[in-house]
N, C-alpha and C. Protein backbone atom coordinates (compact mmCIF):
# COMPACT_ATOMS: atom_id res chain seq x y z
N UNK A 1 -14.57 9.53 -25.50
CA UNK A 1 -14.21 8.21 -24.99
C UNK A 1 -15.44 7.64 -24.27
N UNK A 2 -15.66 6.98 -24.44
CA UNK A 2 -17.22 5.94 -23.89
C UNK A 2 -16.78 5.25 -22.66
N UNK A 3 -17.71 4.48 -21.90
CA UNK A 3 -17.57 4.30 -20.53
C UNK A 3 -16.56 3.34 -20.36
N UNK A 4 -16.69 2.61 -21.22
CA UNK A 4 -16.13 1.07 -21.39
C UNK A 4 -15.00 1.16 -21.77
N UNK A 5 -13.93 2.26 -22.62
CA UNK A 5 -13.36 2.60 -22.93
C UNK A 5 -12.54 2.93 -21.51
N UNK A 6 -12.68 4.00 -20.78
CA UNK A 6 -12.44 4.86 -20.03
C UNK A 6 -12.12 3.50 -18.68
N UNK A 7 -12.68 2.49 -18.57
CA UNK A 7 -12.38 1.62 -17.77
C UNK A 7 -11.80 0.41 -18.36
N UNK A 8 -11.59 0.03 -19.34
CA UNK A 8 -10.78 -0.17 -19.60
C UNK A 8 -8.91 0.34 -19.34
N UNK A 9 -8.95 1.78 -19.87
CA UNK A 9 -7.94 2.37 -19.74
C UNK A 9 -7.47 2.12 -18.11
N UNK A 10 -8.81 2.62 -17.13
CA UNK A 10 -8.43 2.50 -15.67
C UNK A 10 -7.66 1.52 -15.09
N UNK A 11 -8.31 0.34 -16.15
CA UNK A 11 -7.87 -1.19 -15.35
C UNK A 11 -6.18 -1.23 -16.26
N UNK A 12 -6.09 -0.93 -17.30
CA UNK A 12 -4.54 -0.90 -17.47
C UNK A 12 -3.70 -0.29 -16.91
N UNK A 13 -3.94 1.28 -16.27
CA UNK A 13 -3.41 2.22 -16.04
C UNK A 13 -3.29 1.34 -14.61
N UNK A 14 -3.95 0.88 -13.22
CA UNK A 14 -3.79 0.02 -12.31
C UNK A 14 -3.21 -1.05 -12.53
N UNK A 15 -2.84 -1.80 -13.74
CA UNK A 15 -2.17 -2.76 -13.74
C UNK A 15 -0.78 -2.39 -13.95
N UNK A 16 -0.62 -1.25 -14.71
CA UNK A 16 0.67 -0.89 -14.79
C UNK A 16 1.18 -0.28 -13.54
N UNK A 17 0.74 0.39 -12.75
CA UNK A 17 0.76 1.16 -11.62
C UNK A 17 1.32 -0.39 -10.76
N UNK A 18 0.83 -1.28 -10.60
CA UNK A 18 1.31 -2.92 -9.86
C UNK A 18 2.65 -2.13 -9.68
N UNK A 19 3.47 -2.21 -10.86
CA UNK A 19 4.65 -2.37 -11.47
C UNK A 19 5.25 -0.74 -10.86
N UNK A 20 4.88 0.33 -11.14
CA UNK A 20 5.95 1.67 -11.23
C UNK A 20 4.97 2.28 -10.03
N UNK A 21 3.75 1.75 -9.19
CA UNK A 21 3.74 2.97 -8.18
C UNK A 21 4.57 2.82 -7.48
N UNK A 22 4.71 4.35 -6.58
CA UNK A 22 5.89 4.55 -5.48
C UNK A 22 4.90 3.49 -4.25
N UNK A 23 6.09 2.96 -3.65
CA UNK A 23 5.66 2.14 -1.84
C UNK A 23 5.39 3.58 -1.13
N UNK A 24 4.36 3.44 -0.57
CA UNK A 24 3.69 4.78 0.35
C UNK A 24 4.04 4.12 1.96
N UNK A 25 5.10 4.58 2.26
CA UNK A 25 5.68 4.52 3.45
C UNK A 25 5.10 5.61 4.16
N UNK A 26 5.27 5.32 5.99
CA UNK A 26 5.16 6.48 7.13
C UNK A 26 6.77 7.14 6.38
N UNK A 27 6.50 8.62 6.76
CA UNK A 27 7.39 9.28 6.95
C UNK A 27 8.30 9.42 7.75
N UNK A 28 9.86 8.66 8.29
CA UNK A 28 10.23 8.44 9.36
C UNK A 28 11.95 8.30 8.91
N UNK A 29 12.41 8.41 10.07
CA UNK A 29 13.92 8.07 9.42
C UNK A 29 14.42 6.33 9.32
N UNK A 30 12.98 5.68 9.79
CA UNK A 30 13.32 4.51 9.74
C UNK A 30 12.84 3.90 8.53
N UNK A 31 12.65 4.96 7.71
CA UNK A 31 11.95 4.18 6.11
C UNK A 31 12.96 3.65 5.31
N UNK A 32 14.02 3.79 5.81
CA UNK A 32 15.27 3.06 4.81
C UNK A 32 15.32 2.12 5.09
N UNK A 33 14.82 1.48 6.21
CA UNK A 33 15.61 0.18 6.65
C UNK A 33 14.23 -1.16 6.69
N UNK A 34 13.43 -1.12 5.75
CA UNK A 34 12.19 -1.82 5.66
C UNK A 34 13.08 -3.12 5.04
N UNK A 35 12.85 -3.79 5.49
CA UNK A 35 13.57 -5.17 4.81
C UNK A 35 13.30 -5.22 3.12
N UNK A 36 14.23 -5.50 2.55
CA UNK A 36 14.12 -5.70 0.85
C UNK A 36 13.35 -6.81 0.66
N UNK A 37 13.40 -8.07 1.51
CA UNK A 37 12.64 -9.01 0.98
C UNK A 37 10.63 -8.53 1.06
N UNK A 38 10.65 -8.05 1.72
CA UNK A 38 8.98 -7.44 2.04
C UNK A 38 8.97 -6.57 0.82
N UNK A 39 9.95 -5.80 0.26
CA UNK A 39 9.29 -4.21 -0.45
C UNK A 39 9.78 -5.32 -1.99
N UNK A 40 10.39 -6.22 -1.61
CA UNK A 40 10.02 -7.05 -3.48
C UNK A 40 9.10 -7.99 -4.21
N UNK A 41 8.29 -8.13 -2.86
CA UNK A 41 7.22 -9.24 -2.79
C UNK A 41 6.08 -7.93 -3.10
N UNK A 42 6.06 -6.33 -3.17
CA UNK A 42 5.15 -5.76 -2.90
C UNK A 42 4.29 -5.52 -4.55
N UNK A 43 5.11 -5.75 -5.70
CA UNK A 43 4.72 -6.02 -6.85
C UNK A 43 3.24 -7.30 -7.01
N UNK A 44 3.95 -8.39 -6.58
CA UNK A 44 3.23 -9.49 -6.74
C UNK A 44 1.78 -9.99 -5.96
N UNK A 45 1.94 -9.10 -4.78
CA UNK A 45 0.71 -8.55 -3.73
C UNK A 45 -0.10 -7.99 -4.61
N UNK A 46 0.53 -6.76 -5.13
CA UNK A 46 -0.44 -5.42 -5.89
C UNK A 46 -0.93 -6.42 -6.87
N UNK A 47 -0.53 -7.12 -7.83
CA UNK A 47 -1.05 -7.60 -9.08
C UNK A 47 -2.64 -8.79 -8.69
N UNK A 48 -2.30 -9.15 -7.62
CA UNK A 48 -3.18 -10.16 -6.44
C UNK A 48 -4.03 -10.30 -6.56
N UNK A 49 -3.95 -8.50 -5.96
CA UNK A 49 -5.12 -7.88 -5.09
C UNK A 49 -5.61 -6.89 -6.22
N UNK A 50 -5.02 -6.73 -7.06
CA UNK A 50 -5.49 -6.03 -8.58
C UNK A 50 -6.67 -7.18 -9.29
N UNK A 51 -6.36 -8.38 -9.16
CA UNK A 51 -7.19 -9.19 -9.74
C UNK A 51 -8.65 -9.43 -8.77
N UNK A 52 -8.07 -9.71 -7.62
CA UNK A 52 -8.60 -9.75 -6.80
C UNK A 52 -10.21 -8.91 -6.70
N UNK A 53 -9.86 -7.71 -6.98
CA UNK A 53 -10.81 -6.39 -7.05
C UNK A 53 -11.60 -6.57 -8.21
N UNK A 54 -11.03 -6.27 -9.09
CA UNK A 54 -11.76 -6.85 -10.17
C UNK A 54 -13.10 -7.59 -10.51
N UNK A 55 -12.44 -8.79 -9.94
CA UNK A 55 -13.19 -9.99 -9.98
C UNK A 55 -14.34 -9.66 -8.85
N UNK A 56 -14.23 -9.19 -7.95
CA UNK A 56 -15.12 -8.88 -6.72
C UNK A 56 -15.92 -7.38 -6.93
N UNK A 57 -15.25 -6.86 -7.17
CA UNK A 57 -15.94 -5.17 -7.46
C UNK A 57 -16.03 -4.58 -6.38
N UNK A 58 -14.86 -4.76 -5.34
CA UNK A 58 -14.97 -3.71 -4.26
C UNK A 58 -14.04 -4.14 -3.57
N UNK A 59 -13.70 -2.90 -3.17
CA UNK A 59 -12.33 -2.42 -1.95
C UNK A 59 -10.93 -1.69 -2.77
N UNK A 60 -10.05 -1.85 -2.15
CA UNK A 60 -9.09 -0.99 -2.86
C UNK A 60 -7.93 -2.57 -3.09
N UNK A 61 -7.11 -2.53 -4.13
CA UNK A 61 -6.40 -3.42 -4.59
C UNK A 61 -4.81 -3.05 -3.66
N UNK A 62 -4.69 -2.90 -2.63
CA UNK A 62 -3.69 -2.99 -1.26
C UNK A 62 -3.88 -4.04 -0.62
N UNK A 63 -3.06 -4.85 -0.56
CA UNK A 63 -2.84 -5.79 0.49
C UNK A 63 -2.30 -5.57 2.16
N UNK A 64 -2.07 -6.45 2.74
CA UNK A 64 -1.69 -6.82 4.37
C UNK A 64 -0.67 -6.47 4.29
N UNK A 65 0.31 -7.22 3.05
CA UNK A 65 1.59 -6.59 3.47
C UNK A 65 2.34 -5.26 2.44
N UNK A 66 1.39 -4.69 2.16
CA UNK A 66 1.54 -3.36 1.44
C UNK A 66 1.33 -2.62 3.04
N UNK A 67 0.58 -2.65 3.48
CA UNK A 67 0.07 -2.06 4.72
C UNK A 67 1.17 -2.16 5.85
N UNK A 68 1.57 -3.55 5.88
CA UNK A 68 2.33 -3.65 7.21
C UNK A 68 3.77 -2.74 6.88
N UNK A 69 4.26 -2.50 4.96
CA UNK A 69 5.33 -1.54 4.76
C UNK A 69 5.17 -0.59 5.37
N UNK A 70 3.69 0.06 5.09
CA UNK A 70 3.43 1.37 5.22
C UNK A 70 3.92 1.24 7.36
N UNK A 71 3.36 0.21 7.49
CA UNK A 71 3.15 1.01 8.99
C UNK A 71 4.96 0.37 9.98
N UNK A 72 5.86 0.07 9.15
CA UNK A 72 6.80 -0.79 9.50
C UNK A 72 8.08 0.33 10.42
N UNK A 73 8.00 1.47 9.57
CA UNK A 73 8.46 3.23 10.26
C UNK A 73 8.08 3.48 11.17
N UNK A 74 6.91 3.60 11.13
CA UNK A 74 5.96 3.95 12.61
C UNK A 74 6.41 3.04 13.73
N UNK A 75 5.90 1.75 13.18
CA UNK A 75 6.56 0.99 14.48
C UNK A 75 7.77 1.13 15.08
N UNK A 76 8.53 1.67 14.31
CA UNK A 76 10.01 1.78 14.85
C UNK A 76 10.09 3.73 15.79
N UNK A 77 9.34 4.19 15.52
CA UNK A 77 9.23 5.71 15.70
C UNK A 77 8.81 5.88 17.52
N UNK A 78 8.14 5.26 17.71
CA UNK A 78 7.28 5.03 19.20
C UNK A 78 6.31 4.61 19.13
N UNK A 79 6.24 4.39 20.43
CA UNK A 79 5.05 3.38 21.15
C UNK A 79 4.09 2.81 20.18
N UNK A 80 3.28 2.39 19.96
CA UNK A 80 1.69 2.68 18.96
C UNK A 80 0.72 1.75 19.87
N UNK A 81 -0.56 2.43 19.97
CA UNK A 81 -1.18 2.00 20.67
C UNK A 81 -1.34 0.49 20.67
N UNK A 82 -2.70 0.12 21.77
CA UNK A 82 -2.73 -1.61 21.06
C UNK A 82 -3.60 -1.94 19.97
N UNK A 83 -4.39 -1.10 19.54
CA UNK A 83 -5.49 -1.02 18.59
C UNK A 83 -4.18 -0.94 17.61
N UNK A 84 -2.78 -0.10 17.04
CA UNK A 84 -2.05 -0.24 15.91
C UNK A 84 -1.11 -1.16 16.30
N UNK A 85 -0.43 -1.80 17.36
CA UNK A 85 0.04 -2.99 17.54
C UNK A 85 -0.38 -4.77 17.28
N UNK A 86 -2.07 -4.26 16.98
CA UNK A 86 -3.09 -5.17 16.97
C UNK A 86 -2.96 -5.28 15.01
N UNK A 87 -2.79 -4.06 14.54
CA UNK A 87 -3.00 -4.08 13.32
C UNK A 87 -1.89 -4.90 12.64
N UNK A 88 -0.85 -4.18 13.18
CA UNK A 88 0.59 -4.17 12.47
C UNK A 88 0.70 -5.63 12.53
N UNK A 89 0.70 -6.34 13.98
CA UNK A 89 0.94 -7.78 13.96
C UNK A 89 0.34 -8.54 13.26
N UNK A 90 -1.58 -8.19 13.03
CA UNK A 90 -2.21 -9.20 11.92
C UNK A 90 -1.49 -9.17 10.71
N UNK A 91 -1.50 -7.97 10.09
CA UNK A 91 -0.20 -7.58 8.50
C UNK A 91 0.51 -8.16 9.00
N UNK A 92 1.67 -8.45 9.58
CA UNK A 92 2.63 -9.41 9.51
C UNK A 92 2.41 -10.93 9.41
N UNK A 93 1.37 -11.31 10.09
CA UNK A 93 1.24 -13.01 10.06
C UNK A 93 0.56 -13.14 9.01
N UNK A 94 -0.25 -11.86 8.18
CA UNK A 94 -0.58 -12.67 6.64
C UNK A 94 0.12 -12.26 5.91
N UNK A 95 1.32 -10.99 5.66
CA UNK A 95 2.30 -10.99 5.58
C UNK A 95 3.20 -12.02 5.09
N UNK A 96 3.28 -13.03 6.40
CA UNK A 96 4.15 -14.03 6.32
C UNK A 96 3.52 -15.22 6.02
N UNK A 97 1.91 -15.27 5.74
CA UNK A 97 1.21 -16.46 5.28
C UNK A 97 1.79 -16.65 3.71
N UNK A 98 1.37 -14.89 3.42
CA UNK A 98 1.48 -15.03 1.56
C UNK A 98 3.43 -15.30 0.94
N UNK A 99 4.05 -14.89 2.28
CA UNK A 99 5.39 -15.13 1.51
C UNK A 99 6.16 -16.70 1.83
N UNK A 100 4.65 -17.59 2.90
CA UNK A 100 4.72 -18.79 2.78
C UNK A 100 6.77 -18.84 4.08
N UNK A 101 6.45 -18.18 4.97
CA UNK A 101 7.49 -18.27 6.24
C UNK A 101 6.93 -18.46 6.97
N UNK A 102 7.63 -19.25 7.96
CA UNK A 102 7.21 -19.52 9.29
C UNK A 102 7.01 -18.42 10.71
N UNK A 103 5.93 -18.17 11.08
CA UNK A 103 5.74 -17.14 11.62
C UNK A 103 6.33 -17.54 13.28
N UNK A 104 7.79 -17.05 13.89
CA UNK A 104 7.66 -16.92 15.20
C UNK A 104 6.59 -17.15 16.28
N UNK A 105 7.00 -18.33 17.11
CA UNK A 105 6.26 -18.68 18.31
C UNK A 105 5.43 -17.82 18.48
N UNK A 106 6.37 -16.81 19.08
CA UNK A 106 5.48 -15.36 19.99
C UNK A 106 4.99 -14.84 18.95
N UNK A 107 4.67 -14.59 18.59
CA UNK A 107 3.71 -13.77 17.24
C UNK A 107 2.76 -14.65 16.48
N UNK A 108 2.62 -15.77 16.79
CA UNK A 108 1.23 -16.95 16.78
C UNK A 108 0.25 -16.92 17.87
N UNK A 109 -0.01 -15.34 18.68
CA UNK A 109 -1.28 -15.48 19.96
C UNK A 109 -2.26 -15.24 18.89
N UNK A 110 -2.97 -15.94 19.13
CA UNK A 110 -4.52 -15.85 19.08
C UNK A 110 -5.10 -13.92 18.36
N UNK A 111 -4.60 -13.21 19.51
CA UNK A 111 -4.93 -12.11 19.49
C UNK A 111 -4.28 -11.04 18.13
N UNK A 112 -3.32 -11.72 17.46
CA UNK A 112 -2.79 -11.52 16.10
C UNK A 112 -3.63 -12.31 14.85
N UNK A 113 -4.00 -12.87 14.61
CA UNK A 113 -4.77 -13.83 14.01
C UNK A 113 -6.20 -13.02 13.55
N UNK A 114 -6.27 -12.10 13.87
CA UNK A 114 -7.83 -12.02 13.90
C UNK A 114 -7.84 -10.47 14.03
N UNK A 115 -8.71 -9.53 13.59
CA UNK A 115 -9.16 -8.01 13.92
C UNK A 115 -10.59 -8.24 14.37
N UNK A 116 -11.31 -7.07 15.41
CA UNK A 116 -12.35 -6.90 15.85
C UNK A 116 -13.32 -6.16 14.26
N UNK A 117 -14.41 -5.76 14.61
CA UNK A 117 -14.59 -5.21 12.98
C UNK A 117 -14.73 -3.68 13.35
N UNK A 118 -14.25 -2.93 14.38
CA UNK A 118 -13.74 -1.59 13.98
C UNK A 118 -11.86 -1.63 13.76
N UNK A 119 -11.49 -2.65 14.27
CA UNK A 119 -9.37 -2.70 13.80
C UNK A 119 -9.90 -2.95 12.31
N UNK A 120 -10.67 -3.82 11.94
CA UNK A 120 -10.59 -4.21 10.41
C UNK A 120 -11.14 -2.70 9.57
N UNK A 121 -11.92 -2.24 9.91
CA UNK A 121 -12.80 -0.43 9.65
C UNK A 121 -11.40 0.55 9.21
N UNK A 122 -10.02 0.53 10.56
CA UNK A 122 -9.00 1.06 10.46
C UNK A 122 -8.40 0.32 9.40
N UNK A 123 -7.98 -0.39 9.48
CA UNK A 123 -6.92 -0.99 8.49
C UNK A 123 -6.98 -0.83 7.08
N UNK A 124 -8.93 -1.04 7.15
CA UNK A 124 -9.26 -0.82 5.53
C UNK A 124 -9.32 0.41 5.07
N UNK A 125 -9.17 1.72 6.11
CA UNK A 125 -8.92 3.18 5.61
C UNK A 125 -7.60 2.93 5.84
N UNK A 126 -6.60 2.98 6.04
CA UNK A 126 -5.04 2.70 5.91
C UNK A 126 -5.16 1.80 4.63
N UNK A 127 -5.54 1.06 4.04
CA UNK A 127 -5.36 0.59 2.76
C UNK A 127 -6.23 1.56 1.89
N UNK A 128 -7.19 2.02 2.20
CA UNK A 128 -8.09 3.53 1.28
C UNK A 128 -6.80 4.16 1.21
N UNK A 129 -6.18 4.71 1.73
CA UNK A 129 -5.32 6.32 2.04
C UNK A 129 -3.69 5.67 1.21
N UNK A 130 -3.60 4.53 1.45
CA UNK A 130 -2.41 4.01 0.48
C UNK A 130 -2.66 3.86 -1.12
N UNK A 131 -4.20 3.44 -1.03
CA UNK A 131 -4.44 3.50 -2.72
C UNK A 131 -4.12 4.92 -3.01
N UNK A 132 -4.99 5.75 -2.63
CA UNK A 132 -5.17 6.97 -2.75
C UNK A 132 -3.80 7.49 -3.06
N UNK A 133 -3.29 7.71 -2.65
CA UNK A 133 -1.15 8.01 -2.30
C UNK A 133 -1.33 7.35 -3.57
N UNK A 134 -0.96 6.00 -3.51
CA UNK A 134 -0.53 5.72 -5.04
C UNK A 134 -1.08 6.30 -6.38
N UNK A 135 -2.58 6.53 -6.36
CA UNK A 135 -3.08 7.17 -7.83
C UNK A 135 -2.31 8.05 -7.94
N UNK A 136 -2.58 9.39 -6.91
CA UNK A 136 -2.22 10.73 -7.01
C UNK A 136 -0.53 10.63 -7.62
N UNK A 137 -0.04 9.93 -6.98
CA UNK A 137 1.66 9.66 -7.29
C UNK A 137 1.38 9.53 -9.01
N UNK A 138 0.56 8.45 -9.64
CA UNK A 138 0.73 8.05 -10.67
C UNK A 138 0.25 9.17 -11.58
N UNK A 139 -0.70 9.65 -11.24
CA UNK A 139 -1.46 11.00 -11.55
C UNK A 139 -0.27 12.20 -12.07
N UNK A 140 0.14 12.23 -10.60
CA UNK A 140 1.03 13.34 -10.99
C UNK A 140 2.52 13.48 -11.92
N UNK A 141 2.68 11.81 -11.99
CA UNK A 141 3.58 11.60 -12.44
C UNK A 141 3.47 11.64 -14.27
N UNK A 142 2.81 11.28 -14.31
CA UNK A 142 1.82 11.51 -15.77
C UNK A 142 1.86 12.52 -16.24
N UNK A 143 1.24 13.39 -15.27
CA UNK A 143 1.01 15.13 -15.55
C UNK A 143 2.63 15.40 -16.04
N UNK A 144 3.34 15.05 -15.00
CA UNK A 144 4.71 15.60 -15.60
C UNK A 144 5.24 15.08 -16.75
N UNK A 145 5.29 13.66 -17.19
CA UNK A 145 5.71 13.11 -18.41
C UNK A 145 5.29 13.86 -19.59
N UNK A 146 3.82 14.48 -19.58
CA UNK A 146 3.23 14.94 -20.68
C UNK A 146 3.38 16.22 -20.59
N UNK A 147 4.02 17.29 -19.59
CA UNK A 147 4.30 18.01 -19.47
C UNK A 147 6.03 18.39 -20.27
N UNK A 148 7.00 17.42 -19.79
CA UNK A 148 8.12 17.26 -20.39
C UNK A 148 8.11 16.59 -21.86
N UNK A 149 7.34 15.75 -22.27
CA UNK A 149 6.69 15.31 -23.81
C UNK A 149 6.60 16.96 -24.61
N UNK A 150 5.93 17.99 -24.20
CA UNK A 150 5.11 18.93 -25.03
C UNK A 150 6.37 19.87 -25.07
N UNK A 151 7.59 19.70 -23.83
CA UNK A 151 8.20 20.68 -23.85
C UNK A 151 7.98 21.90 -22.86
N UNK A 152 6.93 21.80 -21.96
CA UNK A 152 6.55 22.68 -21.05
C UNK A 152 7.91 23.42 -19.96
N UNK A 153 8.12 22.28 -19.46
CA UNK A 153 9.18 22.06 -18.30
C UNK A 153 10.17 21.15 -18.24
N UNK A 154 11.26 21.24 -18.43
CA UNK A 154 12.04 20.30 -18.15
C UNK A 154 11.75 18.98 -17.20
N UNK A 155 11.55 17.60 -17.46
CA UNK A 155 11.11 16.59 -16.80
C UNK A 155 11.95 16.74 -15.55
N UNK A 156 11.42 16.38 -14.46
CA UNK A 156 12.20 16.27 -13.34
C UNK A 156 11.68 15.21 -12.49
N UNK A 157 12.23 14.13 -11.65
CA UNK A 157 11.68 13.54 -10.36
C UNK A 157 10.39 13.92 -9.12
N UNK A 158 9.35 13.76 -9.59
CA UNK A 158 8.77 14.17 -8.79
C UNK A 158 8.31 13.26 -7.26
N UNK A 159 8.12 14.86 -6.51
CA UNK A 159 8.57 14.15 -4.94
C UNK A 159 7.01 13.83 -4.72
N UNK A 160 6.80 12.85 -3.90
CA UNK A 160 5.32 11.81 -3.44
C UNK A 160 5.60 12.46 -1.92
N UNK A 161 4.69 13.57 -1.45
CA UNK A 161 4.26 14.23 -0.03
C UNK A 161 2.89 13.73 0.65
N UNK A 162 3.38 13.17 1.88
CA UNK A 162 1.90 12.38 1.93
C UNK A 162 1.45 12.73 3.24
N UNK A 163 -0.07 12.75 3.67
CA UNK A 163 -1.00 12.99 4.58
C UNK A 163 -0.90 11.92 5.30
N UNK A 164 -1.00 11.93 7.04
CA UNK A 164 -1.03 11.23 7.36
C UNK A 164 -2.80 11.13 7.91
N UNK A 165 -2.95 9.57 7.64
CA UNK A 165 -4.31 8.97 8.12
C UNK A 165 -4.90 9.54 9.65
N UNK A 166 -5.69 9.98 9.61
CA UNK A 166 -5.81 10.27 11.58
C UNK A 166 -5.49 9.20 12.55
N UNK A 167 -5.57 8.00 12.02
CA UNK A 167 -5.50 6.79 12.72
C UNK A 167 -4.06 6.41 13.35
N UNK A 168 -3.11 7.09 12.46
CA UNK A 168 -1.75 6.93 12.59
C UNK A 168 -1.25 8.64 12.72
């Protein structure tokens, strides 16, 4: 398979991934209760920010509010510092730019609006470590399809176990 080939395949295999990766949530008992309207908008983000990359040739194709899913558990779990209170709130007001809602009074300070450029350093490894989660998911999920294809193992559901970022 030649280079061009092989990226090609990549960029389909990520476009399809838009569509069937797993949402890489914190691990928490509050991961059930992420609002549906956020985790259905999370398709149309990925495809975005899929183009997005592309066209630019750098960063990982995760958005703000792929991120603010991920960190939406946590918030509910305890405290988080102000450096991840700082984060979580920017993901929400672009969040709520791209789903075109009106963002609450109190959650229009100044100090939401904006990251310093080590919060932005964090955020963009919290969007590294969510891509990442997603390949491996897709990766492994693969492995098993072609595994149950050949007859190896009976196909089964496979479970997505995830590392948490040091940051969180």
């Amino acid at each position: 398979m030649t280079a061009s080939e092989k990226k090609v395949d990549s960029w389909i295999s990520d476009l399809v991934g838009t569509l069937t990766d797993p949402i890489i949530v914190f691990p928490s008992p509050w991961m059930e209760d992420i609002p549906k309207d956020l985790k259905n908008q999370i398709p149309l983000e990925r495809m975005i920010m899929n183009i997005k990359v592309q066209h630019e040739r750098k960063g990982v194709p995760v958005g703000d509010l792929e991120a603010l899913v991920y960190m939406f558990p946590r918030s509910m779990d305890s405290p988080m510092t102000d450096e991840q209170n700082r984060m979580y709130f920017y993901c929400f007001n672009q969040a709520m730019k791209f789903m075109h809602k009106e963002v609450p009074d109190d959650l229009k300070l100044k100090k939401y609006e904006e990251l310093n450029d080590y919060e932005m350093r964090q955020l963009d490894d919290l969007k590294r470590f969510i891509w990442n989660s997603r390949v491996k998911a897709r990766k492994e999920r693969a492995r098993g399809e072609e595994k149950a294809a050949s007859g190896e193992t009976p196909k089964k559901e496979l479970e997505v176990k995830t590392v948490q970022p040091s940051f969180f």
